[in-house]
Protein backbone atom coordinates (compact mmCIF):
# COMPACT_ATOMS: atom_id res chain seq x y z
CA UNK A 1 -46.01 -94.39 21.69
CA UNK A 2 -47.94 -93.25 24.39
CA UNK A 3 -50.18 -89.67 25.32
CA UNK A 4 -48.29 -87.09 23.54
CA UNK A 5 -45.55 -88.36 22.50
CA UNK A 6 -44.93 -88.75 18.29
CA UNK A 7 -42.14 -89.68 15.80
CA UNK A 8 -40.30 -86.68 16.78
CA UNK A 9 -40.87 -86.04 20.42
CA UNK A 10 -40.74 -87.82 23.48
CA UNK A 11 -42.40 -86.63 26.95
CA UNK A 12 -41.73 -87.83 30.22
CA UNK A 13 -43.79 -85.95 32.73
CA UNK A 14 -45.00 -89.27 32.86
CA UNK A 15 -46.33 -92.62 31.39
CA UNK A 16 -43.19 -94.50 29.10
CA UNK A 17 -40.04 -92.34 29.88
CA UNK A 18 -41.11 -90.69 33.28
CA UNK A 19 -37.62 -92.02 34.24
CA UNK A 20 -35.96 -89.05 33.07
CA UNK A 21 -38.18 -87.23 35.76
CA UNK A 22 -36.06 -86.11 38.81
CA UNK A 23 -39.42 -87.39 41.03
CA UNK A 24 -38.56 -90.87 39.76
CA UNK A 25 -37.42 -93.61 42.37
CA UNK A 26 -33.72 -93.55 41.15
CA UNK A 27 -31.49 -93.32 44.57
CA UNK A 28 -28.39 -90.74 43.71
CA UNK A 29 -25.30 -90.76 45.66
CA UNK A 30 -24.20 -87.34 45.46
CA UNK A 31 -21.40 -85.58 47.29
CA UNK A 32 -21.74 -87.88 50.01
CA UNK A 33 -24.88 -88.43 50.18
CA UNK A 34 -27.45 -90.75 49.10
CA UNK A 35 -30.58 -88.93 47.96
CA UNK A 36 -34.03 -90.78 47.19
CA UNK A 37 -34.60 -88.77 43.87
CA UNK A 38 -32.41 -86.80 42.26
CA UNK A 39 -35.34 -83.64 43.15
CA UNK A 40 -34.17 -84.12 46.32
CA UNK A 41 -30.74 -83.50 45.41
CA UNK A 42 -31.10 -80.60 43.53
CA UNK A 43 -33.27 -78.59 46.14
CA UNK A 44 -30.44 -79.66 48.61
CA UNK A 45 -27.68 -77.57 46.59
CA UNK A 46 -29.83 -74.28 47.50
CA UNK A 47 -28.72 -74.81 50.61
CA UNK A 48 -25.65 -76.94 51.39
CA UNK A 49 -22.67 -75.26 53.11
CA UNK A 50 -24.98 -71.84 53.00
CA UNK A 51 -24.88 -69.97 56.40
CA UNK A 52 -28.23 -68.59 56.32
CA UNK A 53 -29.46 -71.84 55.34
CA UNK A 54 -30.98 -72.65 58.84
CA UNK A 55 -34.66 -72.63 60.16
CA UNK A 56 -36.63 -73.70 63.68
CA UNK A 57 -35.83 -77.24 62.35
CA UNK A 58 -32.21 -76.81 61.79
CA UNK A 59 -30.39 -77.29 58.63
CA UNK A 60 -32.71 -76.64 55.67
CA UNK A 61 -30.36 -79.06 54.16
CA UNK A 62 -31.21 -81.81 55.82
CA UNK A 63 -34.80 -81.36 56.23
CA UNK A 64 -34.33 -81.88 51.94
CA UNK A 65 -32.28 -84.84 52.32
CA UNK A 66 -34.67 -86.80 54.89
CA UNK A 67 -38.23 -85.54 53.33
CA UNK A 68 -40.12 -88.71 52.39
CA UNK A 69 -40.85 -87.58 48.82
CA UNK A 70 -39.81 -85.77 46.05
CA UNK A 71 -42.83 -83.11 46.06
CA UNK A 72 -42.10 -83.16 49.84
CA UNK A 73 -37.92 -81.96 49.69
CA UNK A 74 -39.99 -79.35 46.79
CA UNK A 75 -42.17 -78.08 49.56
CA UNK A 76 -39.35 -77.60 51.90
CA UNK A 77 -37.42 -75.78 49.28
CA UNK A 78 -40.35 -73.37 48.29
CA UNK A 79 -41.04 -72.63 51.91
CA UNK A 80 -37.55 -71.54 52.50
CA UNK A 81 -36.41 -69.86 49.72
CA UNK A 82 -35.41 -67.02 50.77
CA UNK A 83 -32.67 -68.61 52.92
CA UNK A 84 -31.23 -70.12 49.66
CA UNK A 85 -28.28 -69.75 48.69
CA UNK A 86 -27.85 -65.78 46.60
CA UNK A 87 -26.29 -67.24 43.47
CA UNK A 88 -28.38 -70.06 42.77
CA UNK A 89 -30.25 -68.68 39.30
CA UNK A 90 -26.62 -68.25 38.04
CA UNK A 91 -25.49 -71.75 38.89
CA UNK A 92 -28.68 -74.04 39.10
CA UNK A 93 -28.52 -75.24 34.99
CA UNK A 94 -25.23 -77.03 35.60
CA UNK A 95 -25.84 -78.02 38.89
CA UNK A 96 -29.01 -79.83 37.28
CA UNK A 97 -27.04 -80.90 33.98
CA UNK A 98 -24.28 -82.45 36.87
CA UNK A 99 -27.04 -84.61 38.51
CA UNK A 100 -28.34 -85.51 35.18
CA UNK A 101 -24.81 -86.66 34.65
CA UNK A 102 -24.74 -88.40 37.65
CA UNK A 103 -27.91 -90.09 37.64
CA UNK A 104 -27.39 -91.54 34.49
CA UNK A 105 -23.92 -93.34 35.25
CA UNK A 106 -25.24 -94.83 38.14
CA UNK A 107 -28.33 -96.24 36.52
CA UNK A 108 -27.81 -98.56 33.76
CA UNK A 109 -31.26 -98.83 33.14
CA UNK A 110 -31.96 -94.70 33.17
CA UNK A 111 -29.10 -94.92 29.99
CA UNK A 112 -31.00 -97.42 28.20
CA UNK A 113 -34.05 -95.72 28.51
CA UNK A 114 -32.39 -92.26 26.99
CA UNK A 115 -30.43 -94.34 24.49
CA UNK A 116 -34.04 -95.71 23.34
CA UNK A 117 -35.71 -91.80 22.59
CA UNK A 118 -33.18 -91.88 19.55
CA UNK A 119 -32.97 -88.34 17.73
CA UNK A 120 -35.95 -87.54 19.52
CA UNK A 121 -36.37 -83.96 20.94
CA UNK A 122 -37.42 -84.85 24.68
CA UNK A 123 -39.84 -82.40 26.33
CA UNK A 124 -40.96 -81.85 30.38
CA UNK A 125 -44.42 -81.89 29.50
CA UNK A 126 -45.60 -79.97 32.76
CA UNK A 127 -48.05 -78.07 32.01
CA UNK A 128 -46.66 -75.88 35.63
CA UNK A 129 -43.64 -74.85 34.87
CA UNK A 130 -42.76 -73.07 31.53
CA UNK A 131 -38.71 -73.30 32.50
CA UNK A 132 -37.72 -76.76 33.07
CA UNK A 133 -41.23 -77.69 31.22
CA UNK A 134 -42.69 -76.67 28.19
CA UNK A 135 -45.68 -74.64 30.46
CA UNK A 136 -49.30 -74.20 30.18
CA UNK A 137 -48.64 -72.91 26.38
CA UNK A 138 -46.30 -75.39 25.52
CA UNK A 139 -43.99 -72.94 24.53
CA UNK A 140 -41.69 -72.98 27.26
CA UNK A 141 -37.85 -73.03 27.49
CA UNK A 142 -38.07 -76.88 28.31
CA UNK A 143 -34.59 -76.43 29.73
CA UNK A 144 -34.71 -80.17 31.97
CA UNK A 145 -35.41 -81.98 28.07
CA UNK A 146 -32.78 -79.63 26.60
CA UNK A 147 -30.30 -80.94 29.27
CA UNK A 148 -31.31 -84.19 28.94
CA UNK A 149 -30.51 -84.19 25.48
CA UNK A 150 -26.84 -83.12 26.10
CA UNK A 151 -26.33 -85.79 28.19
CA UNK A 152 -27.93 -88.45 25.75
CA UNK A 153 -25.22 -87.03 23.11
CA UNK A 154 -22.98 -87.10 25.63
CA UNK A 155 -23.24 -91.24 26.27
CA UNK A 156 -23.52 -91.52 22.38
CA UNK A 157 -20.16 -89.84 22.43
CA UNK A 158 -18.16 -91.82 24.89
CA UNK A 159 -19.21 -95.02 23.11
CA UNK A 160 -19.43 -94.05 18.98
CA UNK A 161 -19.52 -97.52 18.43
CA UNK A 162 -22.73 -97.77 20.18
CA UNK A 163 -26.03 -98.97 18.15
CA UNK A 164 -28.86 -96.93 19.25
CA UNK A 165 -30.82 -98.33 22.09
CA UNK A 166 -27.80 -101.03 23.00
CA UNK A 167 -27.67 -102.61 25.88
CA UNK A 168 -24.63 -104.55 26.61
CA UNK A 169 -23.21 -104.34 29.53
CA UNK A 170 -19.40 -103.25 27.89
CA UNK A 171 -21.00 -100.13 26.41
CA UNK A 172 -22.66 -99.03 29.58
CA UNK A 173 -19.52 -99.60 31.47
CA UNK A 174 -17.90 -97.31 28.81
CA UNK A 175 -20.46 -94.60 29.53
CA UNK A 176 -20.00 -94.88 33.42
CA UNK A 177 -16.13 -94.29 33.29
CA UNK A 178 -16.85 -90.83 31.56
CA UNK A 179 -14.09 -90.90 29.40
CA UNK A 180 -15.22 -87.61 27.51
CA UNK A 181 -13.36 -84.89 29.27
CA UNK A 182 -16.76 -83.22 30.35
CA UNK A 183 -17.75 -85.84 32.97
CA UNK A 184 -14.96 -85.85 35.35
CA UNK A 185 -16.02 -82.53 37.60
CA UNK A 186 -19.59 -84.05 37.43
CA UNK A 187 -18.17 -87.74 38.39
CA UNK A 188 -16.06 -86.02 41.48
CA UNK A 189 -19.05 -84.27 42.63
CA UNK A 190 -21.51 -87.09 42.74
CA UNK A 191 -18.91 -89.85 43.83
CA UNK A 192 -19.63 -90.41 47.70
CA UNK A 193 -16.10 -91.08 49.45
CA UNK A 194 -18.04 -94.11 51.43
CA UNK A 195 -20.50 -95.47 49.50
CA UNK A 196 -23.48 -96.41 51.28
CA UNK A 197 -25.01 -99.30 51.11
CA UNK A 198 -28.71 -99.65 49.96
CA UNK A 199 -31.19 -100.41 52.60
CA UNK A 200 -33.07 -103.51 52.80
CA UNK A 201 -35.73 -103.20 50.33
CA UNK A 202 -35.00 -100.23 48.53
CA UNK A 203 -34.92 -99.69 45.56
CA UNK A 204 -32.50 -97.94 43.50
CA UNK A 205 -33.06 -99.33 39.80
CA UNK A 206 -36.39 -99.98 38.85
CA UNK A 207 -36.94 -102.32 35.52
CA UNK A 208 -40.15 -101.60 34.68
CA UNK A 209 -39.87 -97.48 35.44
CA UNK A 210 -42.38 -98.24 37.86
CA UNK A 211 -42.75 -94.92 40.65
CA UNK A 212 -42.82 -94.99 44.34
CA UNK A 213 -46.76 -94.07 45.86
CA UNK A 214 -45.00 -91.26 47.35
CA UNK A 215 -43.83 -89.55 44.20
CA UNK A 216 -47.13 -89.60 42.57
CA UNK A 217 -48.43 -86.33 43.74
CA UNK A 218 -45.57 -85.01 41.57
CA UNK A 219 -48.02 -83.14 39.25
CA UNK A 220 -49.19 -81.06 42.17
CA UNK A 221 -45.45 -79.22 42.09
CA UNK A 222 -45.25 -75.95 40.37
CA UNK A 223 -41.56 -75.46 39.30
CA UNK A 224 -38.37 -76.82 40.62
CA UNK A 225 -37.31 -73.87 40.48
């Protein structure tokens, strides 16, 4: 185990499981598009299909979409957030839960990873932000570990036969077709009607949970939200 994590917690601000982070270098293809991080994706739903959702750059959208890091599509966000779009506190826990969802059946090594926490309770450990993370008291609502834990029982669900921490390749493929009723609006939404293919180079699963030099200024974000 490593920093603060014990025999009945995981965190994964960073070190072991930092790839349940959304400012891990997992590539998401959602609606359409094929994000770097799935923070990137997330701060793009303030603003997609929004008509006030427009600045001296053009679409605030897009600006998220093409910013070369995760803290940098955050900074975008924050700076325009009052162009958002006027709904999004009401909507933006299953719009996160969705691309939890998502990034999880596309990454076979992001499900082995949650499969290997166990029973664990998993915990944001950002000492910024007391929603998604536990805060500066650690008594926050931890909602991005609470969510992350729904989807974990989720996978465990659509394979019951599944030993904890498996790996073969059938029981993954089991996950990814989503049998369990809950999955298909999530599936729909992230499925890209032409996938794109992967640049030369990039990197969209990463076996050792190893993070991109441009994500590491992560801690510097406040919230997500």
């Amino acid at each position: 185990m490593h920093g603060l994590d014990t025999a009945e917690r995981v965190c994964f601000y960073e070190q072991d499981f930092y790839v349940l982070s959304n400012f891990s270098s997992f590539n998401l293809r959602w609606k359409g598009n094929t994000f770097p991080t799935s923070e990137h994706a997330y701060h793009w739903e303030k603003f997609d299909s929004h008509p006030n959702a427009w600045n001296a750059g053009g679409s605030i959208a897009s600006q998220i979409l093409r910013a070369p890091s995760a803290h940098e599509a955050f900074k975008i966000a924050e700076g325009c957030k009052p162009r958002r779009r006027p709904d999004w506190d009401d909507v933006k826990v299953d719009i996160m839960r969705d691309i939890l969802r998502a990034k999880a059946a596309q990454h076979e090594y992001v499900r082995r990873k949650l499969l290997a926490t166990g029973e664990r309770e998993l915990v944001e450990n950002s000492w910024r932000d007391s929603y998604w993370g536990w805060g500066p008291n650690r008594d926050g609502q931890n909602m991005l570990g609470k969510l992350w834990m729904e989807v974990r029982a989720e996978l465990r669900a659509a394979s019951p036969a599944a030993p904890e921490g498996a790996k073969k390749s059938d029981i993954n493929a089991e996950y990814v077709r989503g049998r369990n009723d809950g999955w298909d609006a999530a599936m729909l939404a992230a499925r890209s009607p032409h996938p794109q293919p992967q640049a030369q180079g990039e990197r969209s699963v990463c076996p050792l949970g190893m993070v991109d030099t441009c994500c590491q200024d992560f801690k510097n974000c406040k919230s997500k939200e």
